[in-house]
N, C-alpha and C. Protein backbone atom coordinates (compact mmCIF):
# COMPACT_ATOMS: atom_id res chain seq x y z
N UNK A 1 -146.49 -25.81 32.69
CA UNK A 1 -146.97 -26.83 31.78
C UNK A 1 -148.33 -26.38 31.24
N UNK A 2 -148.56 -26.50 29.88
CA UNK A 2 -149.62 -25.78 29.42
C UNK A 2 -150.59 -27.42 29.20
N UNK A 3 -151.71 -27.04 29.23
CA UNK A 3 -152.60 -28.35 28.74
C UNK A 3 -152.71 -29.04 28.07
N UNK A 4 -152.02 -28.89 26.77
CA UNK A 4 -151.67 -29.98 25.80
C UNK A 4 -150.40 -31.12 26.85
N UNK A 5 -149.66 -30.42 27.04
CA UNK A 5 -148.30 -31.29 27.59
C UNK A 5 -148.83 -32.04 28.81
N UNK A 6 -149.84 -31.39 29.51
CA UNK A 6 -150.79 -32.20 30.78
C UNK A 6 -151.56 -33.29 29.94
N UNK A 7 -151.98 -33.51 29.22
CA UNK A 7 -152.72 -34.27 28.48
C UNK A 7 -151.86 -35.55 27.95
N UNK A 8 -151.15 -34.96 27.08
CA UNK A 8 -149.95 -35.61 26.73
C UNK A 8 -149.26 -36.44 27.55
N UNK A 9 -149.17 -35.72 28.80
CA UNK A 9 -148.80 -37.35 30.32
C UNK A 9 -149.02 -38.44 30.07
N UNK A 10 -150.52 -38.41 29.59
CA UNK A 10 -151.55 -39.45 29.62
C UNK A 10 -150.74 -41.23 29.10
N UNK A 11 -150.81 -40.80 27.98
CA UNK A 11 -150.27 -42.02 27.15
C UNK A 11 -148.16 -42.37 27.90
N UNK A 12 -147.78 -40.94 28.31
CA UNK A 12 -146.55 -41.48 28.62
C UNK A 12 -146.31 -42.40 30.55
N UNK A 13 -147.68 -41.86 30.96
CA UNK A 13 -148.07 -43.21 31.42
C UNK A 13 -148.41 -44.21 31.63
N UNK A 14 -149.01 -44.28 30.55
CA UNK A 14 -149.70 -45.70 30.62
C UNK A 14 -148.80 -46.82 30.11
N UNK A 15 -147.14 -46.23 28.89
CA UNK A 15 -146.26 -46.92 28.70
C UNK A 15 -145.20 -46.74 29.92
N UNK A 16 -145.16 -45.95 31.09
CA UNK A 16 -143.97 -46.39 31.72
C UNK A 16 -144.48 -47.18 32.90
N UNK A 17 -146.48 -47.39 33.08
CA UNK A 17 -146.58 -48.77 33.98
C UNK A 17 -146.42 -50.14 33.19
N UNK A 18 -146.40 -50.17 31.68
CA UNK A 18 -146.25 -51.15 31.41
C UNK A 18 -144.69 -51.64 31.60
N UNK A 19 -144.02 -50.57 31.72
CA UNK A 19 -142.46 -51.49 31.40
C UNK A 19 -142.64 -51.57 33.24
N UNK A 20 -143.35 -50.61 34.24
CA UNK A 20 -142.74 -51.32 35.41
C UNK A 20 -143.36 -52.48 35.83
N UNK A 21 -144.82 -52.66 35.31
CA UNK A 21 -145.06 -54.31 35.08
C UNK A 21 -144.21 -55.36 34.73
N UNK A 22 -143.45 -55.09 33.86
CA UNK A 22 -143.08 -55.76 33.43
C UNK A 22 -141.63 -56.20 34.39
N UNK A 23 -140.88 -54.86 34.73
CA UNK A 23 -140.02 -55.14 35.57
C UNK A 23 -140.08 -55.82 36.92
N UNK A 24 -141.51 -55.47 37.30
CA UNK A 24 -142.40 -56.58 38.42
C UNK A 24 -141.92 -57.99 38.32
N UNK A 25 -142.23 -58.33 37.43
CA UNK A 25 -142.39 -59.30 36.68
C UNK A 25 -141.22 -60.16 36.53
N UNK A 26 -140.51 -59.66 36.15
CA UNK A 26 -138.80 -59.98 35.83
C UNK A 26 -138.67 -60.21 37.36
N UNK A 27 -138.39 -59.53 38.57
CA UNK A 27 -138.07 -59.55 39.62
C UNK A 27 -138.98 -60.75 40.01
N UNK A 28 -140.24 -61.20 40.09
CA UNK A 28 -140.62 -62.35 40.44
C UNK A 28 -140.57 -63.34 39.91
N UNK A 29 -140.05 -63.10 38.92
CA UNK A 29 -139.55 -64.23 38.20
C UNK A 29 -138.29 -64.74 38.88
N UNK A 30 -137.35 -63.98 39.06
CA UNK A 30 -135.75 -63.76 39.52
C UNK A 30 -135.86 -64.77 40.96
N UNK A 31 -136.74 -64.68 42.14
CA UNK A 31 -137.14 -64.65 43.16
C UNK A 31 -137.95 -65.85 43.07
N UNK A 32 -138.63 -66.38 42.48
CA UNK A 32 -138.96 -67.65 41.87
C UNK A 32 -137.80 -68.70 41.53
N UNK A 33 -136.91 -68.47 40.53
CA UNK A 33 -136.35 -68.96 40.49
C UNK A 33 -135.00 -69.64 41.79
N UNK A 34 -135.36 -68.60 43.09
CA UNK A 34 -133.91 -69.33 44.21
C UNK A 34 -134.92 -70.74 44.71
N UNK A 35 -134.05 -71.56 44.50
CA UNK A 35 -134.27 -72.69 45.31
C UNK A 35 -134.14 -72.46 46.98
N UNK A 36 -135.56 -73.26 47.24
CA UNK A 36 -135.71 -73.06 48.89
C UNK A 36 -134.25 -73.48 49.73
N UNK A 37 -133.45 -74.38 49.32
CA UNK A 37 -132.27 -74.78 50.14
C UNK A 37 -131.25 -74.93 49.09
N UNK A 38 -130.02 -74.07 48.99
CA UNK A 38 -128.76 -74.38 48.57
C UNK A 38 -127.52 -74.98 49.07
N UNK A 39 -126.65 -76.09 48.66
CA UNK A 39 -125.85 -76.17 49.94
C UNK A 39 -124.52 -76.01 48.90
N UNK A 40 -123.63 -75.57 49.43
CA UNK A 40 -122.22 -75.55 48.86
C UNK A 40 -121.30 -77.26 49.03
N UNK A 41 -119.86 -77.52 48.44
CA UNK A 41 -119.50 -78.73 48.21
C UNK A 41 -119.75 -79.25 49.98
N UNK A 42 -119.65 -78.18 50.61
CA UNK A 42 -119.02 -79.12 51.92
C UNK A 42 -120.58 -79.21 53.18
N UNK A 43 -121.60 -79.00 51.88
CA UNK A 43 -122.94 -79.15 52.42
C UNK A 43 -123.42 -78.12 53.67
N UNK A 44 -122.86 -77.27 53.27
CA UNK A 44 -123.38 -75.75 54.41
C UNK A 44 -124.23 -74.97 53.52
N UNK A 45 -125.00 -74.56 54.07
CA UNK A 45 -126.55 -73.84 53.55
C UNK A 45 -126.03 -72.40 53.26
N UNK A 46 -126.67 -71.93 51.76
CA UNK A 46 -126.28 -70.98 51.10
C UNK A 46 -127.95 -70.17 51.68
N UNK A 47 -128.44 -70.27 52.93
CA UNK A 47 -129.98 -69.72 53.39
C UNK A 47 -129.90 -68.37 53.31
N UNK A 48 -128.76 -68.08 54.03
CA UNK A 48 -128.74 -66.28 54.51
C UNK A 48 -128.74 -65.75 53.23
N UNK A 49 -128.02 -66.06 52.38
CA UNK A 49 -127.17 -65.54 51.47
C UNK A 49 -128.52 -65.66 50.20
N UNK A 50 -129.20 -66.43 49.99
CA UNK A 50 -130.91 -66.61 49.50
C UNK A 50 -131.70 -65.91 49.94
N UNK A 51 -131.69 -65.49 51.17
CA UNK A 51 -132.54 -64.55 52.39
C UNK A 51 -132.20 -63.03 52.21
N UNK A 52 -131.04 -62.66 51.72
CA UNK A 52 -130.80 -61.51 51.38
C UNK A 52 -131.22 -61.23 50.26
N UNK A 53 -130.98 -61.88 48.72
CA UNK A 53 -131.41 -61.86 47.71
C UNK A 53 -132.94 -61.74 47.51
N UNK A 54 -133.07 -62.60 48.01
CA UNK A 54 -135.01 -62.13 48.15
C UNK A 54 -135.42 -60.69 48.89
N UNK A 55 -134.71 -60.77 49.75
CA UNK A 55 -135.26 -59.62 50.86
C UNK A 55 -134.91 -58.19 49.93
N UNK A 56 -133.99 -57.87 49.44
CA UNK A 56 -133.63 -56.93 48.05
C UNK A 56 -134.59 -57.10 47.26
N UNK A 57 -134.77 -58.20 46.26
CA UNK A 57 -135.60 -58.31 45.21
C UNK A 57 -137.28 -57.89 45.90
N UNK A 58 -137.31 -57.88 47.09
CA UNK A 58 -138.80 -57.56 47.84
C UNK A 58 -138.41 -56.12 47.25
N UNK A 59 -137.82 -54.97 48.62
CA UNK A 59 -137.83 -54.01 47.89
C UNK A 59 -137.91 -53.41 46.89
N UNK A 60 -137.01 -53.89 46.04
CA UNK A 60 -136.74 -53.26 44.76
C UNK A 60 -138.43 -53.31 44.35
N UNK A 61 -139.39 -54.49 44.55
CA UNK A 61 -140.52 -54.63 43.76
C UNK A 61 -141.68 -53.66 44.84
N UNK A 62 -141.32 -53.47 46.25
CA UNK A 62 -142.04 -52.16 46.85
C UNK A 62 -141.84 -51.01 46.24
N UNK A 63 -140.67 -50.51 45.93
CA UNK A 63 -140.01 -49.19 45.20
C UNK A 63 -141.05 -49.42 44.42
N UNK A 64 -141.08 -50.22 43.33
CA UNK A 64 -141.46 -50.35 41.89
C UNK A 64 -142.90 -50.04 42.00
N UNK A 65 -143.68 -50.76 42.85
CA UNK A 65 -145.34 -50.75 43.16
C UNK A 65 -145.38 -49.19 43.58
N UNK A 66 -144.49 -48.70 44.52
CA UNK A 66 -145.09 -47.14 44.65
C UNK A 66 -145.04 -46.44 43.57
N UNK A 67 -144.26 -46.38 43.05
CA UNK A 67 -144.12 -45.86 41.83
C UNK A 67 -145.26 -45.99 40.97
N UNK A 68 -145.79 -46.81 40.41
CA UNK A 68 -147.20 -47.41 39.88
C UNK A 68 -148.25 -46.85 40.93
N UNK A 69 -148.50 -46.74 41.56
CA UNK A 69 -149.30 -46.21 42.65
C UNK A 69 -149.73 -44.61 42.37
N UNK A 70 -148.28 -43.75 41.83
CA UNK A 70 -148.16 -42.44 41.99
C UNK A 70 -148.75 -42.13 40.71
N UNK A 71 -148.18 -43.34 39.44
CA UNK A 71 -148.34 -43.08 38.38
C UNK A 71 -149.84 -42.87 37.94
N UNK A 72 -150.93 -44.44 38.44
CA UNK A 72 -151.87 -44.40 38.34
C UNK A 72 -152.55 -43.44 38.92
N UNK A 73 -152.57 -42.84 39.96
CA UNK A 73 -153.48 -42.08 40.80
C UNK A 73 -153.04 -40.62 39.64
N UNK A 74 -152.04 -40.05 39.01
CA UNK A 74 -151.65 -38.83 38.16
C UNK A 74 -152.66 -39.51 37.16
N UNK A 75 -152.84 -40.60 36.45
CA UNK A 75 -153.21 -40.85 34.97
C UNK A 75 -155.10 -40.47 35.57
N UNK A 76 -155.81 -41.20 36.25
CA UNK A 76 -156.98 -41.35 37.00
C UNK A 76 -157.14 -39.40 37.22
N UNK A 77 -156.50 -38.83 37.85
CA UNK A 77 -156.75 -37.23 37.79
C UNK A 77 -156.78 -36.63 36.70
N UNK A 78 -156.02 -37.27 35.61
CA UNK A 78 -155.81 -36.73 33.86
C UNK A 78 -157.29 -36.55 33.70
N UNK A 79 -157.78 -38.10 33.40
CA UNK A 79 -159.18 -38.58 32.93
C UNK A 79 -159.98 -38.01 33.60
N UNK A 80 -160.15 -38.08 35.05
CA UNK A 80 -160.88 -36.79 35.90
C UNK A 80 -161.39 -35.83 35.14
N UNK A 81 -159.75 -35.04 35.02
CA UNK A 81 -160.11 -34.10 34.79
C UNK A 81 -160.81 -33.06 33.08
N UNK A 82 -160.86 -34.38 32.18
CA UNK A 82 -160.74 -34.49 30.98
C UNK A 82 -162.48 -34.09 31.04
N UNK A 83 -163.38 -35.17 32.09
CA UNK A 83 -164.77 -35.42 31.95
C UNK A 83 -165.29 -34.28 33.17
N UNK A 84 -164.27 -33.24 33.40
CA UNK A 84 -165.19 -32.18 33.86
C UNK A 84 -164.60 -31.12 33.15
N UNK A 85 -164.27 -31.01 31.34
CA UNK A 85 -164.48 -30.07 31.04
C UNK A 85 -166.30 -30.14 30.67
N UNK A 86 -166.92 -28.71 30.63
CA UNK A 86 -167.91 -28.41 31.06
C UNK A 86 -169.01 -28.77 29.20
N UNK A 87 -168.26 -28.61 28.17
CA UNK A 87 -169.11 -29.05 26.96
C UNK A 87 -168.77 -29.97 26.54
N UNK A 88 -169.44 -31.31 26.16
CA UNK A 88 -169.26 -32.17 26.35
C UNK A 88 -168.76 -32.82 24.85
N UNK A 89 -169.02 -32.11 23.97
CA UNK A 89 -168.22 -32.13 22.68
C UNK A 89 -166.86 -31.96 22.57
N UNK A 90 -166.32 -30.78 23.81
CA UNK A 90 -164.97 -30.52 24.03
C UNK A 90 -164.01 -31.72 24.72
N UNK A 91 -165.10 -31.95 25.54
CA UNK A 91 -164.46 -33.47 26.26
C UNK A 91 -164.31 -34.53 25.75
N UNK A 92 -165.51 -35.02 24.27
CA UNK A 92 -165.41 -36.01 23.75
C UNK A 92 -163.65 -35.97 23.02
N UNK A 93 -163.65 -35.24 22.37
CA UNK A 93 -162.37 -34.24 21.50
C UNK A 93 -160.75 -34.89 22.35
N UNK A 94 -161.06 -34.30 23.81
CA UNK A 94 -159.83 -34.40 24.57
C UNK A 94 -159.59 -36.18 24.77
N UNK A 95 -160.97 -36.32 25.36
CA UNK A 95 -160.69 -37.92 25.12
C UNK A 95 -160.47 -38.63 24.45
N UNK A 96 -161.31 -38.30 23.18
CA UNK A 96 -160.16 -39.26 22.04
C UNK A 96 -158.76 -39.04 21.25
N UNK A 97 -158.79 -37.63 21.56
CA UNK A 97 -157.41 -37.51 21.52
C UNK A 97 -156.14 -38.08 22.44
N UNK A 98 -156.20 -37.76 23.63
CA UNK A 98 -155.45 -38.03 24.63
C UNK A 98 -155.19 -39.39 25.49
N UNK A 99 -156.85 -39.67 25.58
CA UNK A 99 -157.08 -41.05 26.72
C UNK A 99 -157.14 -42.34 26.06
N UNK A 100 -158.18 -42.20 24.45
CA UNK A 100 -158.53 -43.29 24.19
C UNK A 100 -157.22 -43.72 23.17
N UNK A 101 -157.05 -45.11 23.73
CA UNK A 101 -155.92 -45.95 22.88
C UNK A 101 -156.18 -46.48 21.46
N UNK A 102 -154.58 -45.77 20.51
CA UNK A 102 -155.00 -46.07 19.38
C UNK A 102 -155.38 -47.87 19.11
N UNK A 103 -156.18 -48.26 18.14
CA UNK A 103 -156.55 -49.36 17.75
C UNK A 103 -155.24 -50.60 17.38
N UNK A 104 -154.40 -49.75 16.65
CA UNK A 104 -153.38 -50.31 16.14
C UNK A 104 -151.69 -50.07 17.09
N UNK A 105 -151.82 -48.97 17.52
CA UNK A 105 -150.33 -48.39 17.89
C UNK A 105 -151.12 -47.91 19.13
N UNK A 106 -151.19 -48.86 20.34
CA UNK A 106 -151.80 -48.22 21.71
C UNK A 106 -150.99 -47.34 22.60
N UNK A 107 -149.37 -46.37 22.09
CA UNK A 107 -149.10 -45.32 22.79
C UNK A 107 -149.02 -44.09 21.71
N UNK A 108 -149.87 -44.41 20.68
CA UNK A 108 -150.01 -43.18 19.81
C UNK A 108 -151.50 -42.27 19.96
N UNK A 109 -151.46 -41.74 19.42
CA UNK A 109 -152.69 -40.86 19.60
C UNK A 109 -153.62 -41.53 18.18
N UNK A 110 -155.18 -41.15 18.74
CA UNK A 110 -156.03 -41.57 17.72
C UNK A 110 -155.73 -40.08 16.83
N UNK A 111 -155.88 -40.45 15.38
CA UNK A 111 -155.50 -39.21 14.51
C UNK A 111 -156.51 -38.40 14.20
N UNK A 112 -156.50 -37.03 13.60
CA UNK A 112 -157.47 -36.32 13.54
C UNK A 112 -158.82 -36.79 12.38
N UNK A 113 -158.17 -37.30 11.49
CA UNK A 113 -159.12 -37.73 10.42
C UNK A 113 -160.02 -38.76 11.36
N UNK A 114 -158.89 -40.28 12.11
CA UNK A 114 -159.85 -40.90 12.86
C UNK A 114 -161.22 -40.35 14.03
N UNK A 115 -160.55 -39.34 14.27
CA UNK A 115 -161.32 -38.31 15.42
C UNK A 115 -162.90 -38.36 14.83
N UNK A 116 -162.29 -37.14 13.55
CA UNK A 116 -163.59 -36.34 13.05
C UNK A 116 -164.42 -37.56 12.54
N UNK A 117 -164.26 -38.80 12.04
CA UNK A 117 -165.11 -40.05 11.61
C UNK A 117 -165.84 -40.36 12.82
N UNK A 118 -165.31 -40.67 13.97
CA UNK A 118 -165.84 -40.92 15.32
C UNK A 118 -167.09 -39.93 15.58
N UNK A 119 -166.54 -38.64 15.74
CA UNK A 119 -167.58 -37.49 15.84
C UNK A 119 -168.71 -36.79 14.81
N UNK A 120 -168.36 -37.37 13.39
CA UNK A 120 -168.80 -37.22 12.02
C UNK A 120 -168.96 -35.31 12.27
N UNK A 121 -168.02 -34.93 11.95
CA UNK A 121 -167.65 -33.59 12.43
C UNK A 121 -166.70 -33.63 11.08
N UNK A 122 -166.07 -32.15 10.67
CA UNK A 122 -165.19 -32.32 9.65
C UNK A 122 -164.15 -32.12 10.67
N UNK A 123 -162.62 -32.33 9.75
CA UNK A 123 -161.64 -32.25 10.73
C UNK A 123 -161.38 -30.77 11.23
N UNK A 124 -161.51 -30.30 10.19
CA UNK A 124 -161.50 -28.38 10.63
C UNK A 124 -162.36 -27.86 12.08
N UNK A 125 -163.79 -28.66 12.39
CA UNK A 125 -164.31 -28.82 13.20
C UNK A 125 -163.74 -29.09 14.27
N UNK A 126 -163.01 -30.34 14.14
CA UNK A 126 -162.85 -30.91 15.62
C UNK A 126 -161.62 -30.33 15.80
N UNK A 127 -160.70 -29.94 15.06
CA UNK A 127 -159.40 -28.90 15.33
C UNK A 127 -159.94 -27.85 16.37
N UNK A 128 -161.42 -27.03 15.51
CA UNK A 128 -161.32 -26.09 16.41
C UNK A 128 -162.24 -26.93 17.86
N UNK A 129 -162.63 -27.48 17.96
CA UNK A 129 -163.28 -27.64 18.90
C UNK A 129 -162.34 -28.16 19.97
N UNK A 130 -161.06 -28.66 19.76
CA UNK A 130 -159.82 -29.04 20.72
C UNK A 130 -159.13 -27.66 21.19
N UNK A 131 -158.92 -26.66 19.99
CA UNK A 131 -158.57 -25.85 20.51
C UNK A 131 -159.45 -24.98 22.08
N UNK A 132 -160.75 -25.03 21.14
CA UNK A 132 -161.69 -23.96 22.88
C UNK A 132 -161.36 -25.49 23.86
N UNK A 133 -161.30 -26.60 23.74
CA UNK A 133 -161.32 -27.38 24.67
C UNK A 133 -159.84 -27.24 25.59
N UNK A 134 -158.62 -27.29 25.02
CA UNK A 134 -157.60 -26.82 25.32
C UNK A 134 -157.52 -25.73 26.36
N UNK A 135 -158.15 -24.02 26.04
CA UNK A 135 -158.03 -23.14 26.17
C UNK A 135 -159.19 -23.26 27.56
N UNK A 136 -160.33 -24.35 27.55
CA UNK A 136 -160.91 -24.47 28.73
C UNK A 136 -160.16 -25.00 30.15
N UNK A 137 -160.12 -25.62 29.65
CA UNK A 137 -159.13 -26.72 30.63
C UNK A 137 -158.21 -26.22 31.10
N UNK A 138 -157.07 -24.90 30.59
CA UNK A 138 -155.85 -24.25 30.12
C UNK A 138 -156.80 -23.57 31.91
N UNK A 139 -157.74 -22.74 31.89
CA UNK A 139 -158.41 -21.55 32.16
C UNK A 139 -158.83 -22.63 33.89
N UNK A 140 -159.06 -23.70 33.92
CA UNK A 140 -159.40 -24.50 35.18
C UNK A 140 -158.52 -24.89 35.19
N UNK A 141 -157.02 -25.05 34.78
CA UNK A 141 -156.38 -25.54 36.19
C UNK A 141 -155.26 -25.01 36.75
């Protein structure tokens, strides 16, 4: 994996904790919804059978949290590792390329024109200045 595609992680994490939020979510919802006592026509308790359903829907939402766990702690090493490239122009570059969320479309990238306005740099500038930033980062890890 070359450093653009490490970078690039970035944003495709931060959309697959939102959908497992969301699937969180759904599942406590699901699990919310069993009524504390069910009884069938002949008034025998549907408990176990509620007790299992939950006890699944638990897991499934442990699975889900580790997962988020693995994800965040990879995205947190991205950014890490973004603010120890060593010139700090190169880092600004990677970060707004990679980390910082677009304004309008938050799993797109901020664009280069938006970049070079940020940095008041021309875009030819901050092209090359991603590239040595790239090729740093490429070289540490």
């Amino acid at each position: 994996m070359n450093a653009k595609e490490y970078l690039e992680q970035y944003r495709a994490i931060r959309l697959k904790l939102v959908q497992l939020n969301d699937r969180i979510l759904s599942i406590e919802t699901e699990v919310a919804s069993y009524h504390p006592r069910q009884l069938d026509d002949s008034g025998a308790s549907h408990l176990n059978y509620r007790e299992d359903k939950i006890i699944k829907a638990m897991e499934r939402m442990e699975s889900l949290e580790e997962k988020k766990r693995a994800l965040v702690l990879r995205a947190d090493e991205i950014k890490e590792n973004v603010g120890k490239v060593d010139d700090p122009l190169e880092s600004m570059v990677l970060w707004l390329r990679y980390i910082e969320p677009h304004p309008k479309k938050p799993y797109a990238p901020l664009g280069w024109s938006e970049i070079s306005k940020r940095m008041v740099y021309t875009k030819q500038g901050v092209l090359k200045i991603h590239n040595r930033a790239l090729n740093h980062l490429a070289e540490k890890m």
